[in-house]
C-alpha atoms as a PDB file:
ATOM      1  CA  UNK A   1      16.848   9.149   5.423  1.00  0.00           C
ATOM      2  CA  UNK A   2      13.962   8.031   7.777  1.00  0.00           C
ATOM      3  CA  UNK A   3      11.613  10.971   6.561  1.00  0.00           C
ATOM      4  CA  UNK A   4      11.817   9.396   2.969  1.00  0.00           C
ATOM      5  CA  UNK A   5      10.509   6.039   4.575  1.00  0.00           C
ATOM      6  CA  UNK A   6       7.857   7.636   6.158  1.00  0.00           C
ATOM      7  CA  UNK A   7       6.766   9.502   3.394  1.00  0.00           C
ATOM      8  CA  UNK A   8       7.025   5.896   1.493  1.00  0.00           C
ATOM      9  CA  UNK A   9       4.657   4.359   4.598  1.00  0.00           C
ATOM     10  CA  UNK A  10       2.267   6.967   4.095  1.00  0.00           C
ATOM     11  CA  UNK A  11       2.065   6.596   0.882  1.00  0.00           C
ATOM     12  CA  UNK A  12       1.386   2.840   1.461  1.00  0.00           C
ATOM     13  CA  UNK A  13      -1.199   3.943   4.194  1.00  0.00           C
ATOM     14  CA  UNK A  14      -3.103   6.294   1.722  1.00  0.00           C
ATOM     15  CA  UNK A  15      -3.287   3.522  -1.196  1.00  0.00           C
ATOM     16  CA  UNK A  16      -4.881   1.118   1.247  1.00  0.00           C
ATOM     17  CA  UNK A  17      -7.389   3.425   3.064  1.00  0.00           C
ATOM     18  CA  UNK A  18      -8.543   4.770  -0.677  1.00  0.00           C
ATOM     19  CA  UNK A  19      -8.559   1.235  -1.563  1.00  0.00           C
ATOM     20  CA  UNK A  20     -10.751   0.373   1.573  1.00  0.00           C
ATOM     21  CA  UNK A  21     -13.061   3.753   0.729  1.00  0.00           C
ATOM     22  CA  UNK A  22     -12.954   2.527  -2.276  1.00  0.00           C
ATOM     23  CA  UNK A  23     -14.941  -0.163  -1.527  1.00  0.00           C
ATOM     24  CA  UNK A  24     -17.153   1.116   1.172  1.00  0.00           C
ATOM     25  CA  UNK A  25     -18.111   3.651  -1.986  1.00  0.00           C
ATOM     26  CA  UNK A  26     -20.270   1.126  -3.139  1.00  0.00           C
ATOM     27  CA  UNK A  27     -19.475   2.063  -7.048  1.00  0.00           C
ATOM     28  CA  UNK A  28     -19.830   5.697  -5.995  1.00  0.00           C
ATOM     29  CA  UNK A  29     -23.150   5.726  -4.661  1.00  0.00           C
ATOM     30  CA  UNK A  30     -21.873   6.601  -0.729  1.00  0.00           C
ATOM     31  CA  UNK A  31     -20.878   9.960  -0.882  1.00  0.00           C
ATOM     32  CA  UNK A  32     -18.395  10.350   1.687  1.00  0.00           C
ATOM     33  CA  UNK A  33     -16.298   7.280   1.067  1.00  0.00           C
ATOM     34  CA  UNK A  34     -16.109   8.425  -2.220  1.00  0.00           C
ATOM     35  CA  UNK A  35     -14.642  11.701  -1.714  1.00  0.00           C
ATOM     36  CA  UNK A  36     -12.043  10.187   0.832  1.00  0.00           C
ATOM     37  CA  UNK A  37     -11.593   8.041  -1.646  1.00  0.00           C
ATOM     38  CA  UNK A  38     -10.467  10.366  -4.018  1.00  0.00           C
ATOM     39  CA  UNK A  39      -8.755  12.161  -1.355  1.00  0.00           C
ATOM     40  CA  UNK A  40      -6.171   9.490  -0.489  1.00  0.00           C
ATOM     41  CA  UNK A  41      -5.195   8.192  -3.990  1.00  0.00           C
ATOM     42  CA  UNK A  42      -4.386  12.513  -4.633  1.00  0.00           C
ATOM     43  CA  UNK A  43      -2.381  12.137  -1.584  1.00  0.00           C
ATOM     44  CA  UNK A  44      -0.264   9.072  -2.902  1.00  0.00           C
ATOM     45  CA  UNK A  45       1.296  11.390  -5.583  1.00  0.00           C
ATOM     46  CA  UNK A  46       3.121  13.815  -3.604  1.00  0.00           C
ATOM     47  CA  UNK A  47       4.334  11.675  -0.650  1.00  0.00           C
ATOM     48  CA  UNK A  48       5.403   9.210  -3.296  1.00  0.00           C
ATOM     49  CA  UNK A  49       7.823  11.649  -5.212  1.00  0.00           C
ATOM     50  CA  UNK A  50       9.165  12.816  -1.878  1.00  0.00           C
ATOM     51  CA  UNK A  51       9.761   8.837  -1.065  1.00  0.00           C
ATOM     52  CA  UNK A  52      11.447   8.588  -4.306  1.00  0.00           C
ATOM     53  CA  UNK A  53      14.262  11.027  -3.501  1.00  0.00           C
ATOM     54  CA  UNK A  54      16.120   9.170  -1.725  1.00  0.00           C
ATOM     55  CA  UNK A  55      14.669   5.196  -2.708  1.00  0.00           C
ATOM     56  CA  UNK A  56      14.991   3.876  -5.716  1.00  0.00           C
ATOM     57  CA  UNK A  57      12.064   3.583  -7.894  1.00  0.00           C
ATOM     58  CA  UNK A  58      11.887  -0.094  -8.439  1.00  0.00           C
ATOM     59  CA  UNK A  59      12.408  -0.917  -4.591  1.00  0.00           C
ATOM     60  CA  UNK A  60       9.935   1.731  -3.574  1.00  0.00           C
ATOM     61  CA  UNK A  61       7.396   0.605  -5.740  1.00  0.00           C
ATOM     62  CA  UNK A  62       7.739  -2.808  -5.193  1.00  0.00           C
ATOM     63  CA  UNK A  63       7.067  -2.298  -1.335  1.00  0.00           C
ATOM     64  CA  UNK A  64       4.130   0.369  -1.910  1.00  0.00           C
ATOM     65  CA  UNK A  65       2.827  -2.627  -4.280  1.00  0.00           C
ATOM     66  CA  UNK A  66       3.559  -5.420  -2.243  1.00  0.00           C
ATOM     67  CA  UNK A  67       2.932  -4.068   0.710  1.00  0.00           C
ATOM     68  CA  UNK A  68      -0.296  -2.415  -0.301  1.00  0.00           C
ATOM     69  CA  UNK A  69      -1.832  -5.827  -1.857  1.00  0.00           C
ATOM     70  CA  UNK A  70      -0.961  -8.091   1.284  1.00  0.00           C
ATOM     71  CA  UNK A  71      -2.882  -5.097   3.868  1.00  0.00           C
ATOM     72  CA  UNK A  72      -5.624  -5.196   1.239  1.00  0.00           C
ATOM     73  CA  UNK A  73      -5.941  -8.988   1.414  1.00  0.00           C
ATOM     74  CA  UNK A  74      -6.270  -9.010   5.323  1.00  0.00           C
ATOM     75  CA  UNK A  75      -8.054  -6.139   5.476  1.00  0.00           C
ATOM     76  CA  UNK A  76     -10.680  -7.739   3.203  1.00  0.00           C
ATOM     77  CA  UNK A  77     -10.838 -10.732   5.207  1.00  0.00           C
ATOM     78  CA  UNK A  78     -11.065  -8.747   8.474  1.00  0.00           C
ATOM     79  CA  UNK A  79     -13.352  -6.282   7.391  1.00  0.00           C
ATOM     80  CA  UNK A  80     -15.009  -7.418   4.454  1.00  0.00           C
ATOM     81  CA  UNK A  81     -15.470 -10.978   5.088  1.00  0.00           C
ATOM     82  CA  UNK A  82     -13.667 -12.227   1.983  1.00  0.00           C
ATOM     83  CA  UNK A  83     -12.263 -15.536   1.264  1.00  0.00           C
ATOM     84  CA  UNK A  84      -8.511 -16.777   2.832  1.00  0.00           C
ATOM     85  CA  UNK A  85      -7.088 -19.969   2.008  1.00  0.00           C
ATOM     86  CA  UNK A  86      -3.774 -21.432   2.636  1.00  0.00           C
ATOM     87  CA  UNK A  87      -2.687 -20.766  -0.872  1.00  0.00           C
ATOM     88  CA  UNK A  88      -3.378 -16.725  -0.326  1.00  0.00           C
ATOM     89  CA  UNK A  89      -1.893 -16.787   3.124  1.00  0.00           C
ATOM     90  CA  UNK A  90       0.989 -18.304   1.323  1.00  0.00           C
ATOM     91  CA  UNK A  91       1.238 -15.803  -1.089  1.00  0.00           C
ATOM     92  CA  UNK A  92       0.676 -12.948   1.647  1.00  0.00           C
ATOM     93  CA  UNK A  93       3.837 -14.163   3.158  1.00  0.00           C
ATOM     94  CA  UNK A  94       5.910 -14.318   0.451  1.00  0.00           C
ATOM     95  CA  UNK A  95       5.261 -11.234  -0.321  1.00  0.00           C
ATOM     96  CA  UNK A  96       6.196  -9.965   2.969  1.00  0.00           C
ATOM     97  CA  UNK A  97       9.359 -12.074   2.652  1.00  0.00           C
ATOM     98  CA  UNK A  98      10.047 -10.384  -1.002  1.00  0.00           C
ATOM     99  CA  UNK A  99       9.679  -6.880   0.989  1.00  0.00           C
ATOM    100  CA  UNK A 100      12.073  -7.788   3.860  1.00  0.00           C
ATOM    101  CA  UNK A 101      14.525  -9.286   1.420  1.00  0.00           C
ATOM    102  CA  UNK A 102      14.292  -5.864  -0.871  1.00  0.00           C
ATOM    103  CA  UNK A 103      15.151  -4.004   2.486  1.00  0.00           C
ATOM    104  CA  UNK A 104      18.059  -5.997   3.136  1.00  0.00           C
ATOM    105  CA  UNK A 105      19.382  -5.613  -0.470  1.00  0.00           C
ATOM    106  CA  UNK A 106      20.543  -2.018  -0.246  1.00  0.00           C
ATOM    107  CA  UNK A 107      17.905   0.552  -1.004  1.00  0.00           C
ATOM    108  CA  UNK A 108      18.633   3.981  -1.149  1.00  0.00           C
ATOM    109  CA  UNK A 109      20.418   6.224  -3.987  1.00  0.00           C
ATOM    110  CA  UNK A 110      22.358   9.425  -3.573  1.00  0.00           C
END
């Protein structure tokens, strides 16, 4: 069952570093970022059906999703210098609280 959480994580991990390439792409006009870009978000669709084996859709996308936007919202502030105020830090936390409380709700499917 761990393998299909890991494949789930990496799945999460692709998303944001495309994201993040994304970005450093500067509308395309970086080469490299822009191929790793595409390289990670073609990654997402394998390791996402193999994460879906064994978790049920609507949990599984809810944590890539939730997940995914609260890493891009530090990340951006880390990184990328972008805006935080207590009403996203807020929201970054209860979406961290929505994942935990998805966990705890029984998760997997036969």
């Amino acid at each position: 069952m761990a393998q299909y959480w890991i494949y789930l994580f990496l799945t999460i991990a692709c998303e944001v570093t495309g994201t993040v390439m994304m970005k450093i792409s500067n509308g395309f006009t970086r080469i490299v970022p822009s191929i790793l870009m595409m390289v990670f978000y073609i990654s997402i669709l394998p390791l996402f059906t193999l994460a879906l084996k064994k978790i049920n859709l609507g949990v599984a996308y809810a944590i890539w999703s939730g997940v995914g936007t609260a890493s891009i919202a530090i990340i951006g502030y880390l990184l990328f210098k972008e805006q935080m105020n207590p009403v996203k830090i807020t929201a970054i936390a209860m979406i961290i609280i929505g994942v935990i409380m998805l966990n705890l709700s029984g998760v997997t499917h036969g």
